[in-house]
N, C-alpha and C. Protein backbone atom coordinates (compact mmCIF):
# COMPACT_ATOMS: atom_id res chain seq x y z
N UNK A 1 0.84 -1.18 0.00
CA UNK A 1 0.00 0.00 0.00
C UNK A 1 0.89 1.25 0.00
N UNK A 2 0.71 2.14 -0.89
CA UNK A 2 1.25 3.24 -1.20
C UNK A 2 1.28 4.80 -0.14
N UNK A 3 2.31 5.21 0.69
CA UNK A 3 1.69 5.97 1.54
C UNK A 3 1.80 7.21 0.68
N UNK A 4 2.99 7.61 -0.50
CA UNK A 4 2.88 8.76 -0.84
C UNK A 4 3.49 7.99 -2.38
N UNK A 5 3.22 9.28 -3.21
CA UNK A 5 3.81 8.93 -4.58
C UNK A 5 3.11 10.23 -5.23
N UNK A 6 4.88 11.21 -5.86
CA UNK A 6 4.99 12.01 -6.22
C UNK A 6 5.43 11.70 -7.79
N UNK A 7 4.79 12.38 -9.14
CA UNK A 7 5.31 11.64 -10.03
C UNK A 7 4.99 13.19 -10.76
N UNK A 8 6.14 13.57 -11.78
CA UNK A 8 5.93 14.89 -12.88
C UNK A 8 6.70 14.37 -14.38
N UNK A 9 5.96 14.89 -15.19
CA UNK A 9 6.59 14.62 -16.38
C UNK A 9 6.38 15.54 -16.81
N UNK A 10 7.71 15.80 -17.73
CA UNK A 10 7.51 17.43 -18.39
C UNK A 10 8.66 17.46 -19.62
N UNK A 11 8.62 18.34 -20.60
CA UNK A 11 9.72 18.30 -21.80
C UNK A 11 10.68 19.53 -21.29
N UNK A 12 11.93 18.71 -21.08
CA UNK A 12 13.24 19.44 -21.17
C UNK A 12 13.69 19.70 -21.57
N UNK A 13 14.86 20.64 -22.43
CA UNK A 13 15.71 20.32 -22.81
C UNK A 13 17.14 19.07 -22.57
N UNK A 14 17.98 18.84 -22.84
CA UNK A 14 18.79 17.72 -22.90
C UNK A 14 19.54 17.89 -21.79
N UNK A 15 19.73 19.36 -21.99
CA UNK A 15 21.16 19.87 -21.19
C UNK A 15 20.32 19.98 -19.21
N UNK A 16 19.33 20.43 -19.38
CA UNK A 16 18.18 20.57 -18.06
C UNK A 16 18.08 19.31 -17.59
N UNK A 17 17.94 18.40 -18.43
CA UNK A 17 17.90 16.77 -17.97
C UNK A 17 19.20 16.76 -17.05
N UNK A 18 19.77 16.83 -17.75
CA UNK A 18 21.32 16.21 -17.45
C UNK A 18 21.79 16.93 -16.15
N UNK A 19 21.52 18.09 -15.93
CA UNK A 19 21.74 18.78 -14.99
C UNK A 19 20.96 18.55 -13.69
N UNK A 20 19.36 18.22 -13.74
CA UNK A 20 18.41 17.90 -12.65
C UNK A 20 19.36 15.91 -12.46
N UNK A 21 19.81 15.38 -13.13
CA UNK A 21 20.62 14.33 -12.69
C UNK A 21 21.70 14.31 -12.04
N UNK A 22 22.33 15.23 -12.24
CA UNK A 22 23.54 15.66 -11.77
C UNK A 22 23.16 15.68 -10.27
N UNK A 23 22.04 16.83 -10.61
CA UNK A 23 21.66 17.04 -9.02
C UNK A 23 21.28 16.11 -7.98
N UNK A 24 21.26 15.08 -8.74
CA UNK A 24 20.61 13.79 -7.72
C UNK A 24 21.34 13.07 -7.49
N UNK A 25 22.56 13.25 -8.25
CA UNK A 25 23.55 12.41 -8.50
C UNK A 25 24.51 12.95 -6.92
N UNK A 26 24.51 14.61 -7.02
CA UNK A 26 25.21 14.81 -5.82
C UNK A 26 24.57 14.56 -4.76
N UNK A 27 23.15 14.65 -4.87
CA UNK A 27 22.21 14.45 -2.97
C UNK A 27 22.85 12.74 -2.62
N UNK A 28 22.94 11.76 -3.88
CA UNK A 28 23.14 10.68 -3.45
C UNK A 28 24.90 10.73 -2.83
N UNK A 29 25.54 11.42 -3.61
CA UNK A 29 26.81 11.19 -2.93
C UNK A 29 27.52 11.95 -1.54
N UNK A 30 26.77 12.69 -1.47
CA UNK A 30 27.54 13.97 -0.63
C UNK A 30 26.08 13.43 0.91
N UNK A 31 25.02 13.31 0.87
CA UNK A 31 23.77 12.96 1.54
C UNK A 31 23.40 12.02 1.77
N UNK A 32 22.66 11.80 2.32
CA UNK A 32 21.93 10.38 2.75
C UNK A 32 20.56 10.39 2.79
N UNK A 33 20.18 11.56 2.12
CA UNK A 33 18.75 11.54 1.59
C UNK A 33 18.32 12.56 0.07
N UNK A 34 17.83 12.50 -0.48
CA UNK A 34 17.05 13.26 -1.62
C UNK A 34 15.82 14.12 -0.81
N UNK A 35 16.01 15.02 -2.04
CA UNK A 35 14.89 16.45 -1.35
C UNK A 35 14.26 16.93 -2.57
N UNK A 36 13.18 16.94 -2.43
CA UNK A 36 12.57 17.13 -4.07
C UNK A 36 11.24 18.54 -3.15
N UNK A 37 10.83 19.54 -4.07
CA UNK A 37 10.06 20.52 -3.88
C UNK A 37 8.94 20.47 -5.19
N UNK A 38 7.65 20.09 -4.54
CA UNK A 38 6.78 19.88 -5.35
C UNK A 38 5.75 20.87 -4.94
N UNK A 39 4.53 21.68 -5.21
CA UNK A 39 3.48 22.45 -5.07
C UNK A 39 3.90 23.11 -3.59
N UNK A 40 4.80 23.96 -3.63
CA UNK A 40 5.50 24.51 -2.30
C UNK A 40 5.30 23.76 -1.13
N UNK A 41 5.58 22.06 -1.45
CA UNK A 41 6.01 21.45 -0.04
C UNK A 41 7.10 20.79 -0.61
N UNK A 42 7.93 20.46 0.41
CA UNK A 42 9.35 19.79 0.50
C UNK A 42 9.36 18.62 1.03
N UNK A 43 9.88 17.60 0.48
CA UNK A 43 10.17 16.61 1.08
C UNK A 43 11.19 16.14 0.94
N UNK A 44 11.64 15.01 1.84
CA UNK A 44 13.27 14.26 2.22
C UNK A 44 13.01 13.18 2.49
N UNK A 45 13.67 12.35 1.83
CA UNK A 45 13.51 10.84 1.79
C UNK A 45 14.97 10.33 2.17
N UNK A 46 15.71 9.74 3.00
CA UNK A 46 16.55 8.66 3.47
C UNK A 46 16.53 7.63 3.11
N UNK A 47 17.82 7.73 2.20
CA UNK A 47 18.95 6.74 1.53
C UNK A 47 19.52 6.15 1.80
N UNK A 48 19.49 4.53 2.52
CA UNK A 48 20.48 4.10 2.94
C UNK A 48 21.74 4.01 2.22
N UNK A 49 23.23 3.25 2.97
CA UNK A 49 24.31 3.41 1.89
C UNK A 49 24.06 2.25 1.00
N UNK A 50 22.92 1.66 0.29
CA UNK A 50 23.30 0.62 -0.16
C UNK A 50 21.80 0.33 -1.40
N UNK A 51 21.99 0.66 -2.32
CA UNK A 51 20.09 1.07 -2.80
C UNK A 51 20.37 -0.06 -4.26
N UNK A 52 19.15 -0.38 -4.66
CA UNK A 52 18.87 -1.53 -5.65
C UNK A 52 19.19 -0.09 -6.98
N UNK A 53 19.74 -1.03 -7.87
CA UNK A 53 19.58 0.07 -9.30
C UNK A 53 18.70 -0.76 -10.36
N UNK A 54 18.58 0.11 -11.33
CA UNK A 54 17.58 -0.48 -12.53
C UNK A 54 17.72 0.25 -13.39
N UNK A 55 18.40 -0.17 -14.63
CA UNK A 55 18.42 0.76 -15.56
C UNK A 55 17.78 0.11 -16.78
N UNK A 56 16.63 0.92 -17.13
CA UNK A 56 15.81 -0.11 -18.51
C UNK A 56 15.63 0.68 -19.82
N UNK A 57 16.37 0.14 -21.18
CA UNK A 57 16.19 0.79 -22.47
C UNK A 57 15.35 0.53 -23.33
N UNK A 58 14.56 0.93 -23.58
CA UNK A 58 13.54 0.30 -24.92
C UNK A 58 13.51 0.90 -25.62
N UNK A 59 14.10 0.22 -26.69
CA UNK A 59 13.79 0.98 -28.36
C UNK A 59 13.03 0.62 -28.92
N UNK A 60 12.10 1.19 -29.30
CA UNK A 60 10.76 1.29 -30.14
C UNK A 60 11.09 1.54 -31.75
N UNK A 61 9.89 1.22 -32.95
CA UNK A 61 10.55 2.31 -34.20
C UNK A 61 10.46 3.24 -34.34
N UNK A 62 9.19 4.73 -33.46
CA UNK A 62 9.25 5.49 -33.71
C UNK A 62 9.71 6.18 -31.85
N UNK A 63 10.07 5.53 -30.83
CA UNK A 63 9.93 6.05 -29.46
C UNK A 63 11.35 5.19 -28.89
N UNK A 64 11.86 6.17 -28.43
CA UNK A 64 12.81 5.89 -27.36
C UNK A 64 12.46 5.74 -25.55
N UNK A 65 12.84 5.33 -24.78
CA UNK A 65 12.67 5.45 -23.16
C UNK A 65 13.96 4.89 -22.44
N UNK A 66 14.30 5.86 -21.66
CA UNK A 66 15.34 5.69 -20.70
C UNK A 66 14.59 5.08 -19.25
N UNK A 67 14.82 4.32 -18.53
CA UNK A 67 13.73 4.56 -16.85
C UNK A 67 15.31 3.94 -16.02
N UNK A 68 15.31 5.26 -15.51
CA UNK A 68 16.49 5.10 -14.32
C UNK A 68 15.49 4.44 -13.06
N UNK A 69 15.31 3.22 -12.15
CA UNK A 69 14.96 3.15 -11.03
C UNK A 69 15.85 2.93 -9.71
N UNK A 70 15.92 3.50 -8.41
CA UNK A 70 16.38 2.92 -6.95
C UNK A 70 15.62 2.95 -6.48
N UNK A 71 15.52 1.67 -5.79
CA UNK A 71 14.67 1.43 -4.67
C UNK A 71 15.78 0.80 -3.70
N UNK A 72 14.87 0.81 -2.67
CA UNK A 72 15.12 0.45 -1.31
C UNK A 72 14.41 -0.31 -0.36
């Protein structure tokens, strides 16, 4: 059962992508939790040192998809 689940999709540019990764990239290394700001509330989620990865590619003929997942 789901207690919360925050989800946005939106068109970036490449370089904006890469950069909002970056950013997650440092909360994971430098932190021990992620902080995301959605409809002016904040939240923080705790990372243990040790998180499942998932990285899934599907090429389609006319659609690409990247899906980065961690869980815990």
């Amino acid at each position: 059962m789901e207690i919360l689940e925050v989800e946005v999709k939106e068109r970036l540019r490449r370089e904006a992508v890469a950069e909002r990764l970056r950013d997650l990239a440092d909360m994971l290394a430098r932190h021990n939790e992620l902080e995301f700001e959605r409809g002016g509330m904040r939240f923080k989620v705790k990372v243990p040192d040790e998180v499942e990865l998932k990285v899934e590619l599907e090429v389609e003929s006319d659609e690409r998809e990247l899906e980065i997942e961690l869980k815990w």
